[in-house]
C-alpha atoms as a PDB file:
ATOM      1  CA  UNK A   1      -8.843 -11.503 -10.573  1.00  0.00           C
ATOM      2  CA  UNK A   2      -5.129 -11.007  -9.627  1.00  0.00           C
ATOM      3  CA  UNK A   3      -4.442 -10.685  -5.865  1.00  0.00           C
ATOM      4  CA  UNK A   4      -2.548  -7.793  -6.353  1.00  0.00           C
ATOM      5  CA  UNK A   5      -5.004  -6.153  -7.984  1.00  0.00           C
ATOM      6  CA  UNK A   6      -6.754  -2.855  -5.691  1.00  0.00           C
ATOM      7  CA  UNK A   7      -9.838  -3.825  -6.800  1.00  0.00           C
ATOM      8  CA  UNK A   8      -9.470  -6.974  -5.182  1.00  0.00           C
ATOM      9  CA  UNK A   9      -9.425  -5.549  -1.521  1.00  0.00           C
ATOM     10  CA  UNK A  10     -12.274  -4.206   0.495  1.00  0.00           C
ATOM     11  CA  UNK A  11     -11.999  -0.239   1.182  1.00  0.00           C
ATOM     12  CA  UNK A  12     -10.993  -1.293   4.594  1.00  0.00           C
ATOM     13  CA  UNK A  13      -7.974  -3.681   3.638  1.00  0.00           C
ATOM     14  CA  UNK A  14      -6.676  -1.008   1.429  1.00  0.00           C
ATOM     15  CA  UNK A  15      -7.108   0.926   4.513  1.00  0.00           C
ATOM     16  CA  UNK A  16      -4.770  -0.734   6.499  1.00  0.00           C
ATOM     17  CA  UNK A  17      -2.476  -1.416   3.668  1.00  0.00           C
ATOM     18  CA  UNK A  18      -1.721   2.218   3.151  1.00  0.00           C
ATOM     19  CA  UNK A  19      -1.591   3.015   6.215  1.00  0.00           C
ATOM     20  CA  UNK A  20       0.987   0.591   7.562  1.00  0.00           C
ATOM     21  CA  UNK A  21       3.203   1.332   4.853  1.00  0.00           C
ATOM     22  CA  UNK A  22       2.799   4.754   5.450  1.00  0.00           C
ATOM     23  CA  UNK A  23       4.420   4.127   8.961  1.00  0.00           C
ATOM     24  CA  UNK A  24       7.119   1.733   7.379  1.00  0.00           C
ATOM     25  CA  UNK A  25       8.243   4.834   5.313  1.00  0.00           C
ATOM     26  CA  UNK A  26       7.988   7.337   7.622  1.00  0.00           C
ATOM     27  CA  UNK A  27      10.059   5.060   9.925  1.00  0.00           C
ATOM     28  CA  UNK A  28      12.717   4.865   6.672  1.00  0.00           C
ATOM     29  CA  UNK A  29      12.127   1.831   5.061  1.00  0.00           C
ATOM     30  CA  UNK A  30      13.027   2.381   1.171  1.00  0.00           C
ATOM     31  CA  UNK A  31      10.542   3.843  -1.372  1.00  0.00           C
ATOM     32  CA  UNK A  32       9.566   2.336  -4.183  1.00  0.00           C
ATOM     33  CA  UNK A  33       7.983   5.182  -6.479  1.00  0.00           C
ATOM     34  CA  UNK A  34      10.284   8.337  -7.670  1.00  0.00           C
ATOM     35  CA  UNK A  35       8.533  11.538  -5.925  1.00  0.00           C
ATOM     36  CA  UNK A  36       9.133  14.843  -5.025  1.00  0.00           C
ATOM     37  CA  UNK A  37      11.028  15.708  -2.051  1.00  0.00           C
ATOM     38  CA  UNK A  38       8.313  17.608  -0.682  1.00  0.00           C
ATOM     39  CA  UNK A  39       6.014  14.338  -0.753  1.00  0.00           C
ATOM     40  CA  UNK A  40       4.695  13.467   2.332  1.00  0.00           C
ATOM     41  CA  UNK A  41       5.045   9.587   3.874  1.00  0.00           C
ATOM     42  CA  UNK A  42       1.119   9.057   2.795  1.00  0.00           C
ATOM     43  CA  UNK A  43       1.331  10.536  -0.670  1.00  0.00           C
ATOM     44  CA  UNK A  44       4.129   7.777  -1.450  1.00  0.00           C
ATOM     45  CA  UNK A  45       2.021   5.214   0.102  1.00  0.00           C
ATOM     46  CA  UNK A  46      -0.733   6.090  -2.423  1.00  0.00           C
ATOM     47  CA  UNK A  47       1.254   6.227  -5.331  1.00  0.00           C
ATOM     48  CA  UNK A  48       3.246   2.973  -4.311  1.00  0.00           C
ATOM     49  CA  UNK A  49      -1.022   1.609  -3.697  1.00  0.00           C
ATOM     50  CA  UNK A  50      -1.630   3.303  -7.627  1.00  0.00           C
ATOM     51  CA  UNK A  51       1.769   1.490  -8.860  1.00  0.00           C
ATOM     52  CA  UNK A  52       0.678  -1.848  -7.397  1.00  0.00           C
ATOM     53  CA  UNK A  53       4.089  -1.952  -6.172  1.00  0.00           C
ATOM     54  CA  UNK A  54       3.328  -2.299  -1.807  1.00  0.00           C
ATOM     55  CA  UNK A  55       5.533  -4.911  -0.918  1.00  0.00           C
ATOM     56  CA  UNK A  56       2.301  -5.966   2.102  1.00  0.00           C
ATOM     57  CA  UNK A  57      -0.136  -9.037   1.455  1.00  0.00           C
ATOM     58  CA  UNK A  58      -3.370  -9.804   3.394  1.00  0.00           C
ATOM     59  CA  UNK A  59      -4.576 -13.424   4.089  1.00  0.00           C
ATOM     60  CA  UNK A  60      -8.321 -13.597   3.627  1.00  0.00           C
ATOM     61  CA  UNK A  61     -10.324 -16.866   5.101  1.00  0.00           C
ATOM     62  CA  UNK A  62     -11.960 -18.628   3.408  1.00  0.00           C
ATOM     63  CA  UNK A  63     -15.643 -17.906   3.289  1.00  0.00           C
ATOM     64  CA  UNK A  64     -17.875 -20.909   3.480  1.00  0.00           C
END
């Protein structure tokens, strides 16, 4: 399974994933989905999440 791939994080990691690049867009970083102006900072988040295109990794350990 790819790493990029949704499916491949927990509901928790995706979570967090959205969320902190929620904040990094709200705070201006550049958008990487066309939307509608009247898109909120957590819509692009999800469709940038839907795209596959968030730009944020997670390290998992390694479980033994």
């Amino acid at each position: 399974m790819n790493k990029k791939d949704p499916k491949f994080y927990s509901r928790y990691e995706k979570t967090r994933i959205i969320s902190a690049r929620t904040l990094q867009i709200a705070e201006g970083s550049p958008v990487l989905v066309k939307h509608p102006k009247s898109a909120t900072p957590l819509e692009i988040a999800e469709a940038e999440w839907n795209a596959g295109l968030i730009p944020i990794d997670i390290k998992k350990k390694e479980q033994c």
